[in-house]
PDB file of N, CA and C in Angstrom:
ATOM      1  N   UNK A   1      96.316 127.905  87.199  1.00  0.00           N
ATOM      2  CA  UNK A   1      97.099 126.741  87.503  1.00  0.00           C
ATOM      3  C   UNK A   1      98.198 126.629  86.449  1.00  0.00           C
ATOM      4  N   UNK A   2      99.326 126.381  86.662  1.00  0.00           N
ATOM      5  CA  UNK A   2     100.714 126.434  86.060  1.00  0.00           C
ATOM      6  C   UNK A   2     101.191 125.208  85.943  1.00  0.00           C
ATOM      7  N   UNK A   3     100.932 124.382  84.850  1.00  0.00           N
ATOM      8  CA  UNK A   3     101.718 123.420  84.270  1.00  0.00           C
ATOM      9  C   UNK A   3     103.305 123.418  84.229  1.00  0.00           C
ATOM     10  N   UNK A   4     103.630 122.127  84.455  1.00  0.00           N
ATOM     11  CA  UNK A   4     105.664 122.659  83.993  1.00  0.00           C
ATOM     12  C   UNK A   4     106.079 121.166  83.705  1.00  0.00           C
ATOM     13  N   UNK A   5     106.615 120.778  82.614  1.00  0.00           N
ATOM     14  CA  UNK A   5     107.170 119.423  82.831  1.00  0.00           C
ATOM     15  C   UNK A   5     108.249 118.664  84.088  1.00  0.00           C
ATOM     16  N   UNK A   6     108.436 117.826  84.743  1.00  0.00           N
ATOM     17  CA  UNK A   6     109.464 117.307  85.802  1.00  0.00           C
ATOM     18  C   UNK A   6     110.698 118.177  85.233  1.00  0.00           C
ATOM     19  N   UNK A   7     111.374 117.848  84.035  1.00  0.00           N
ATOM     20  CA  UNK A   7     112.559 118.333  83.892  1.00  0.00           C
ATOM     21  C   UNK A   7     113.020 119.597  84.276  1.00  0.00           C
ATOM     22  N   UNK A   8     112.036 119.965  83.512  1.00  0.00           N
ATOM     23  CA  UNK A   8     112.170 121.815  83.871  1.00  0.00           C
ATOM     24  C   UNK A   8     112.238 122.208  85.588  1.00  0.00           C
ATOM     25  N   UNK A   9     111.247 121.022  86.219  1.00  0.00           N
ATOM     26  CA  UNK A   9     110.864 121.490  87.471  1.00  0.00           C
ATOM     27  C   UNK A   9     111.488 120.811  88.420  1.00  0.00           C
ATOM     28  N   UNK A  10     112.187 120.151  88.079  1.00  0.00           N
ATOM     29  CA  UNK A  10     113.551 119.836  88.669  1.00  0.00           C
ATOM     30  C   UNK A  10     114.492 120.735  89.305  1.00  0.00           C
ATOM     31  N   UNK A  11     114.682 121.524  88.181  1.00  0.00           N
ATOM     32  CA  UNK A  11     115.718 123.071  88.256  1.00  0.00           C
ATOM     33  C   UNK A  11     115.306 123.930  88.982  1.00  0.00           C
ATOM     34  N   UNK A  12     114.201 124.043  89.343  1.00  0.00           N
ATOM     35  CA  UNK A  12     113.446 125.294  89.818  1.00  0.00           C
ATOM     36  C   UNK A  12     112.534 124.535  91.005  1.00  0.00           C
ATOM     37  N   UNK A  13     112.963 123.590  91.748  1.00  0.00           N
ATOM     38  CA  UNK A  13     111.845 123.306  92.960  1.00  0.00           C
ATOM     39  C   UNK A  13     111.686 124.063  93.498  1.00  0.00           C
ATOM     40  N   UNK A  14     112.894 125.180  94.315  1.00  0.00           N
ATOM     41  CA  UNK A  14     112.871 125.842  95.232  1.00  0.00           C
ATOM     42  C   UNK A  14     111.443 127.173  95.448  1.00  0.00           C
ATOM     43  N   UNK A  15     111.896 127.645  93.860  1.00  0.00           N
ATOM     44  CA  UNK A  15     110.672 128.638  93.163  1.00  0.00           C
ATOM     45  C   UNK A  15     109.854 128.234  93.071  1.00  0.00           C
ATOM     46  N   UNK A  16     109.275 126.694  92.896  1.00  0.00           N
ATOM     47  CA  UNK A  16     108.165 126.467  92.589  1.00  0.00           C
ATOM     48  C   UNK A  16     107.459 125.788  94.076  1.00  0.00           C
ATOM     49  N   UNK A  17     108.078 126.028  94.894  1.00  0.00           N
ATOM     50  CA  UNK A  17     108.142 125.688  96.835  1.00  0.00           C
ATOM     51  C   UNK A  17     107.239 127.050  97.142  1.00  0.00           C
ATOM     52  N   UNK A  18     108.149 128.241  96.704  1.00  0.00           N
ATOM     53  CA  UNK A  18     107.835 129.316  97.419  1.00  0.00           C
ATOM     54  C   UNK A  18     106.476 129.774  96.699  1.00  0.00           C
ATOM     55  N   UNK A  19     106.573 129.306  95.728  1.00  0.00           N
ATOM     56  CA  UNK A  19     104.595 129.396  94.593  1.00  0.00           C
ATOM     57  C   UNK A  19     104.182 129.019  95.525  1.00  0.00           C
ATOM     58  N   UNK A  20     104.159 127.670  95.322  1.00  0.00           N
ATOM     59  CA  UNK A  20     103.103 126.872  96.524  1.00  0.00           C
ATOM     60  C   UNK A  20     102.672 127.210  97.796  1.00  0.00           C
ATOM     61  N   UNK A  21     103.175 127.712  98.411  1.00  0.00           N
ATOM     62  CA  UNK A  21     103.189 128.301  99.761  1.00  0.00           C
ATOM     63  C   UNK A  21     102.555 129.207  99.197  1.00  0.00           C
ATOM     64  N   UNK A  22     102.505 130.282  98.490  1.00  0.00           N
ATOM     65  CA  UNK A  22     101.920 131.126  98.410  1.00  0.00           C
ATOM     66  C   UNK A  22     100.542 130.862  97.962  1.00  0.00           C
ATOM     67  N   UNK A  23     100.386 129.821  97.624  1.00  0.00           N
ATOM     68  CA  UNK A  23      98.490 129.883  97.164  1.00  0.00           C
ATOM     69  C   UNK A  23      98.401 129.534  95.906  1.00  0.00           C
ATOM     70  N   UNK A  24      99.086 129.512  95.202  1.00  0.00           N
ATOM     71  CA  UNK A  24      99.665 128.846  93.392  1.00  0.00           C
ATOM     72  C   UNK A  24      99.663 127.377  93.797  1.00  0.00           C
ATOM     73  N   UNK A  25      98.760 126.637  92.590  1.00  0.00           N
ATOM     74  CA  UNK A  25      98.947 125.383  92.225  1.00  0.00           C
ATOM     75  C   UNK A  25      99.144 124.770  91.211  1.00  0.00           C
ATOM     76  N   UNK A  26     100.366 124.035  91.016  1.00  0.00           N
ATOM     77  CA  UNK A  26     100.972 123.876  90.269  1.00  0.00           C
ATOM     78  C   UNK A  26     101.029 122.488  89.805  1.00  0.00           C
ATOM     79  N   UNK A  27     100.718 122.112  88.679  1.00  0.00           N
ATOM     80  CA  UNK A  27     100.691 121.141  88.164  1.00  0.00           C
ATOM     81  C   UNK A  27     101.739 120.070  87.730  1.00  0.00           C
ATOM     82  N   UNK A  28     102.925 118.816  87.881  1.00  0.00           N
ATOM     83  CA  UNK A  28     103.752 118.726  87.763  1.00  0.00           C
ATOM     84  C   UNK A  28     103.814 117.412  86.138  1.00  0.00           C
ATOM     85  N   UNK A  29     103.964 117.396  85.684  1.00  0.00           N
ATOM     86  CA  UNK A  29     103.678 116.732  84.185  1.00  0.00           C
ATOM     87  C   UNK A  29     104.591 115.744  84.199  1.00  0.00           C
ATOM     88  N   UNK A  30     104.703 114.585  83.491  1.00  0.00           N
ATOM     89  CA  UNK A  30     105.746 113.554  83.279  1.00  0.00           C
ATOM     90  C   UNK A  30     105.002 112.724  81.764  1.00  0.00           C
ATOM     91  N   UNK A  31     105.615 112.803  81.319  1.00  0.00           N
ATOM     92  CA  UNK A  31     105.416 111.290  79.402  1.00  0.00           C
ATOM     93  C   UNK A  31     104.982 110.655  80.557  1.00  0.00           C
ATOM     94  N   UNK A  32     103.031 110.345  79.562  1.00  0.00           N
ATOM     95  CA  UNK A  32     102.797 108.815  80.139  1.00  0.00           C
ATOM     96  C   UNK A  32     101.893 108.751  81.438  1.00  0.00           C
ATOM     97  N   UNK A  33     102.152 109.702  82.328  1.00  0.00           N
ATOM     98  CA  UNK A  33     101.708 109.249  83.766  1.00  0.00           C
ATOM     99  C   UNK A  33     100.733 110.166  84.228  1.00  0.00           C
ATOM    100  N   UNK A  34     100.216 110.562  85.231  1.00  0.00           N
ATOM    101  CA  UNK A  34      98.966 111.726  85.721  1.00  0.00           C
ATOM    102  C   UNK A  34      99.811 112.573  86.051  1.00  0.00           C
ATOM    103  N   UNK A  35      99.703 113.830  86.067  1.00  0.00           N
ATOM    104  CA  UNK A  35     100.145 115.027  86.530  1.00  0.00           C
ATOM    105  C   UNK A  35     100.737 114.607  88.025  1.00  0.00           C
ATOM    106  N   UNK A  36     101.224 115.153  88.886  1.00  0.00           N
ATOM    107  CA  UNK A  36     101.404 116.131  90.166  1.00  0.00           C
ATOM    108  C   UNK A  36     100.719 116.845  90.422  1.00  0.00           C
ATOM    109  N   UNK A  37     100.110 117.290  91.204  1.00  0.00           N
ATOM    110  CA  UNK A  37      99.312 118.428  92.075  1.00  0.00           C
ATOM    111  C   UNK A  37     100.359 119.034  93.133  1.00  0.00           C
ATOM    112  N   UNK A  38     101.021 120.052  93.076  1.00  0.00           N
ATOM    113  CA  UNK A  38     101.831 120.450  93.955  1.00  0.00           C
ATOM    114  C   UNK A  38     100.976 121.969  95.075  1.00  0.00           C
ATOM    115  N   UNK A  39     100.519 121.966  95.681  1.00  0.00           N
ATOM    116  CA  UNK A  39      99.924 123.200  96.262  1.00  0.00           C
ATOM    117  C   UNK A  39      99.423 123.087  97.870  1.00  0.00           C
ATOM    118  N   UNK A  40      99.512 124.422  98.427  1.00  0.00           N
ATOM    119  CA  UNK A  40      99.479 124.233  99.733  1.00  0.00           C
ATOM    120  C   UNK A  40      98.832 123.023 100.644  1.00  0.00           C
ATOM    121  N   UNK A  41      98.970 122.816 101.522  1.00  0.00           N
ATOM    122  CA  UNK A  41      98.026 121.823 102.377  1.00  0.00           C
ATOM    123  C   UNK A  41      96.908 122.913 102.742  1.00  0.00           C
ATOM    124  N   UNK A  42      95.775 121.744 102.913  1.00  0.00           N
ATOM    125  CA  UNK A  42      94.450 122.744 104.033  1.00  0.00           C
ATOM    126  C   UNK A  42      94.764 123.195 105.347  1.00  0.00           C
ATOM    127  N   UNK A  43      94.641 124.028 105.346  1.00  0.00           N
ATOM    128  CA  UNK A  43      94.733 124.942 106.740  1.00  0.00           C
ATOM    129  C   UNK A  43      94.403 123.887 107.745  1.00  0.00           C
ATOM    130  N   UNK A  44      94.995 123.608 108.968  1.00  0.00           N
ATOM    131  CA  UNK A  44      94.737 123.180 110.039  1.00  0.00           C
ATOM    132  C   UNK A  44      94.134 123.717 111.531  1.00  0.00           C
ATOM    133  N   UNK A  45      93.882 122.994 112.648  1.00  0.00           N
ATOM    134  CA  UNK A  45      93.754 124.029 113.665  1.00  0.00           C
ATOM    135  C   UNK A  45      95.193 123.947 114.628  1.00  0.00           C
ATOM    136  N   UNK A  46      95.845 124.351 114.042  1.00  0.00           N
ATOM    137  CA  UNK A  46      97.553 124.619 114.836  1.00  0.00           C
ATOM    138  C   UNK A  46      97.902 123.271 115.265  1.00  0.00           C
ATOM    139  N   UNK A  47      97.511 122.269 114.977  1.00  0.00           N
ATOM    140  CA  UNK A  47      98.325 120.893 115.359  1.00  0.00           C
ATOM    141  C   UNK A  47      99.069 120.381 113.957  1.00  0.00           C
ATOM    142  N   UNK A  48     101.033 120.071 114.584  1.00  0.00           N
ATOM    143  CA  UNK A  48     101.037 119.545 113.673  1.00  0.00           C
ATOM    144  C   UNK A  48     101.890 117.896 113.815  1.00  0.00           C
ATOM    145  N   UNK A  49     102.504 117.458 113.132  1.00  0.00           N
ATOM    146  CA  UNK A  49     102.612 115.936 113.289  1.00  0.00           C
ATOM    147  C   UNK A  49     103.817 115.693 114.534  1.00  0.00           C
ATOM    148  N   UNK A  50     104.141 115.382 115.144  1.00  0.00           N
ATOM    149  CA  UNK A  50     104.458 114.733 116.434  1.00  0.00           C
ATOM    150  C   UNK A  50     106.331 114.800 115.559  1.00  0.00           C
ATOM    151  N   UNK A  51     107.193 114.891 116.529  1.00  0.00           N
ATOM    152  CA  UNK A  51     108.698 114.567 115.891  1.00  0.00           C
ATOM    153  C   UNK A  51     108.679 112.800 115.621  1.00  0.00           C
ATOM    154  N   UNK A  52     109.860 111.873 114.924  1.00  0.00           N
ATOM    155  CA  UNK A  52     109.343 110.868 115.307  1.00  0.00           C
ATOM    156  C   UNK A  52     110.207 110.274 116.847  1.00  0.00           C
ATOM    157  N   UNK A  53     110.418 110.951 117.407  1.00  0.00           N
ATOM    158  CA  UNK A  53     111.324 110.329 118.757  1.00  0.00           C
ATOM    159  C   UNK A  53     109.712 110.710 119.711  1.00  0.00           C
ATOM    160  N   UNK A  54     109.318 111.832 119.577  1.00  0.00           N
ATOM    161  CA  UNK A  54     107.908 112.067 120.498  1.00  0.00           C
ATOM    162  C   UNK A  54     107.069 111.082 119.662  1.00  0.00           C
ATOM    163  N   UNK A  55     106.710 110.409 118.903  1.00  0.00           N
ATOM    164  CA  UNK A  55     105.652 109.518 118.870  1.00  0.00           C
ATOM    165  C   UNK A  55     106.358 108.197 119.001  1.00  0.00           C
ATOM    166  N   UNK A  56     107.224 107.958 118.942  1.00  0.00           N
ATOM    167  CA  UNK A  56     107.560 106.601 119.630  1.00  0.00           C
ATOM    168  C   UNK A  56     107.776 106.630 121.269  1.00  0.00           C
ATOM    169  N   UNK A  57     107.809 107.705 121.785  1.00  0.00           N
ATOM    170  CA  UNK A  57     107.827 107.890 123.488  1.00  0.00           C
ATOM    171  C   UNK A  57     106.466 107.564 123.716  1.00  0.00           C
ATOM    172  N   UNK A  58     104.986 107.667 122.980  1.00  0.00           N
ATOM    173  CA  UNK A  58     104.057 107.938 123.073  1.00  0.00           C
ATOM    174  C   UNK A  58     103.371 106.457 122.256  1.00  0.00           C
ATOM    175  N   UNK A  59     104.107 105.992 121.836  1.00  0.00           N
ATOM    176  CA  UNK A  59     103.669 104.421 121.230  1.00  0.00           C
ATOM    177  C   UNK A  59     103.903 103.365 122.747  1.00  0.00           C
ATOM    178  N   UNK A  60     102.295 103.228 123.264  1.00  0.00           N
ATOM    179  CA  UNK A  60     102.519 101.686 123.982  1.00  0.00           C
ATOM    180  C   UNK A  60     102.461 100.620 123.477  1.00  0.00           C
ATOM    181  N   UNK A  61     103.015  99.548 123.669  1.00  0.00           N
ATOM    182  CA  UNK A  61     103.380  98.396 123.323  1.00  0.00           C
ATOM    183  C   UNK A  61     103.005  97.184 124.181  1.00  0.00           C
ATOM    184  N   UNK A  62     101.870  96.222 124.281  1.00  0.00           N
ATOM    185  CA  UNK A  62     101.224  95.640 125.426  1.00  0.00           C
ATOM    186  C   UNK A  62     101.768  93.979 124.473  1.00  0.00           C
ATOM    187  N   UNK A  63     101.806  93.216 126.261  1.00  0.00           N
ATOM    188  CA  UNK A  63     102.501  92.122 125.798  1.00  0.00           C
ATOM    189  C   UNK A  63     103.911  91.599 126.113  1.00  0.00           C
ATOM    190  N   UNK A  64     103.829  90.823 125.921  1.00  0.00           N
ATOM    191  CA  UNK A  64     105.815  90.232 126.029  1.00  0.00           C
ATOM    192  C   UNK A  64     106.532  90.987 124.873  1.00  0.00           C
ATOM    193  N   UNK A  65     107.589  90.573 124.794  1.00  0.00           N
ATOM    194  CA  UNK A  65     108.107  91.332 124.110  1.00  0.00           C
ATOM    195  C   UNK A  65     108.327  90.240 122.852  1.00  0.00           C
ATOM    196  N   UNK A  66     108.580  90.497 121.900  1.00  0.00           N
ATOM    197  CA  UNK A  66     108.677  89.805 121.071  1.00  0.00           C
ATOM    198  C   UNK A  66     109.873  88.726 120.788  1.00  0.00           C
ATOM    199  N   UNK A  67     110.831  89.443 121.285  1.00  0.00           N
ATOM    200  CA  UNK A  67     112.004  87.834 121.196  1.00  0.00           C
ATOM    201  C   UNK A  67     111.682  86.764 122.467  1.00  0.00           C
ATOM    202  N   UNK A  68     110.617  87.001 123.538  1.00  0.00           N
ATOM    203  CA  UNK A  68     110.222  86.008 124.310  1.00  0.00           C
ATOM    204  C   UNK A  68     109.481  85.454 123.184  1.00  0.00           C
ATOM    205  N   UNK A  69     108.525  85.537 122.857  1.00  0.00           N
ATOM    206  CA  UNK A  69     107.707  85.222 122.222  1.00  0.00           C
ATOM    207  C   UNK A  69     108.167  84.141 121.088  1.00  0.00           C
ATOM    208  N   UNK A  70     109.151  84.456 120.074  1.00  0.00           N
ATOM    209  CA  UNK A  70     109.722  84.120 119.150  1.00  0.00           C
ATOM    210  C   UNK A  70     110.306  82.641 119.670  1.00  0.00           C
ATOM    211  N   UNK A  71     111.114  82.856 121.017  1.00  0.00           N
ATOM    212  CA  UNK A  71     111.807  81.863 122.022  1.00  0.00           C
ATOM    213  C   UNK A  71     110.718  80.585 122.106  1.00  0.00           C
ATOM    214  N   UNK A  72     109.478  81.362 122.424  1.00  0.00           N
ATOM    215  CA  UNK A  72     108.821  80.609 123.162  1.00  0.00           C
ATOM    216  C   UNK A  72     107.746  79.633 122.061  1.00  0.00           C
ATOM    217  N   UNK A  73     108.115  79.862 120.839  1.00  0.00           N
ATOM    218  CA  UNK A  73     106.752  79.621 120.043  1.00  0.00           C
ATOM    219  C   UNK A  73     108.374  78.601 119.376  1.00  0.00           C
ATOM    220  N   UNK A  74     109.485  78.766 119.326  1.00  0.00           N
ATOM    221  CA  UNK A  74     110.453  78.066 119.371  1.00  0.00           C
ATOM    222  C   UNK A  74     110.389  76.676 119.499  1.00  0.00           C
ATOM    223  N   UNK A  75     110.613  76.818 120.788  1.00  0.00           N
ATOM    224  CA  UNK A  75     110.581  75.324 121.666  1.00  0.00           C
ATOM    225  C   UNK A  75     109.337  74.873 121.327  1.00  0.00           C
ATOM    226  N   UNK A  76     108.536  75.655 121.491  1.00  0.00           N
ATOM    227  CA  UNK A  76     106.704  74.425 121.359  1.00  0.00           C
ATOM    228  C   UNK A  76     107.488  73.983 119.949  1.00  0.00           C
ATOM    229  N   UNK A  77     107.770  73.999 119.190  1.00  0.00           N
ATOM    230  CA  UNK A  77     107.563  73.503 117.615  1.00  0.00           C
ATOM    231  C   UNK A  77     108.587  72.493 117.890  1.00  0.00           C
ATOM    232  N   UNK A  78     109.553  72.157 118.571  1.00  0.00           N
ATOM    233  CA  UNK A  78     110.663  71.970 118.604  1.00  0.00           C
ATOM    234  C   UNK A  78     110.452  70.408 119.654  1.00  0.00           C
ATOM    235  N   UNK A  79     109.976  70.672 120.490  1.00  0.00           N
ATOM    236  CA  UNK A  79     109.221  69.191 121.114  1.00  0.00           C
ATOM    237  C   UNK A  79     107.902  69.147 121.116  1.00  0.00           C
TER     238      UNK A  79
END
């Protein structure tokens, strides 16, 4: 495991991208605070996160809509 302070690793994300991917984990250091853990994700079974335009096609929404709602909770307060 390969320690590096932020500063240094600032300069060099790209290299320290293509570590990671490769199976290297890399530790990221800062004055003061807990490390970074920079290193691959766990293997999955081939699913991966949705674009966000496909998960909002795929978000239902049950109910009025909310500026009725807003309208309507309005007026009750109102008389």
């Amino acid at each position: 495991m390969t320690q590096i302070p932020v500063q240094e690793a600032q300069g060099c994300l790209e290299s320290l991208l293509d570590r990671a991917e490769k199976g290297e984990t890399i530790l990221i250091t800062r004055p003061g605070r807990p490390p970074i853990r920079l290193r691959p994700t766990e293997k999955t079974d081939g699913k991966t996160l949705p674009s966000l335009s496909e998960w909002r096609e795929e978000l239902q929404v049950e109910g009025a809509p909310l500026r009725e709602i807003v309208h309507l909770r309005r007026d009750d307060e109102r008389y």
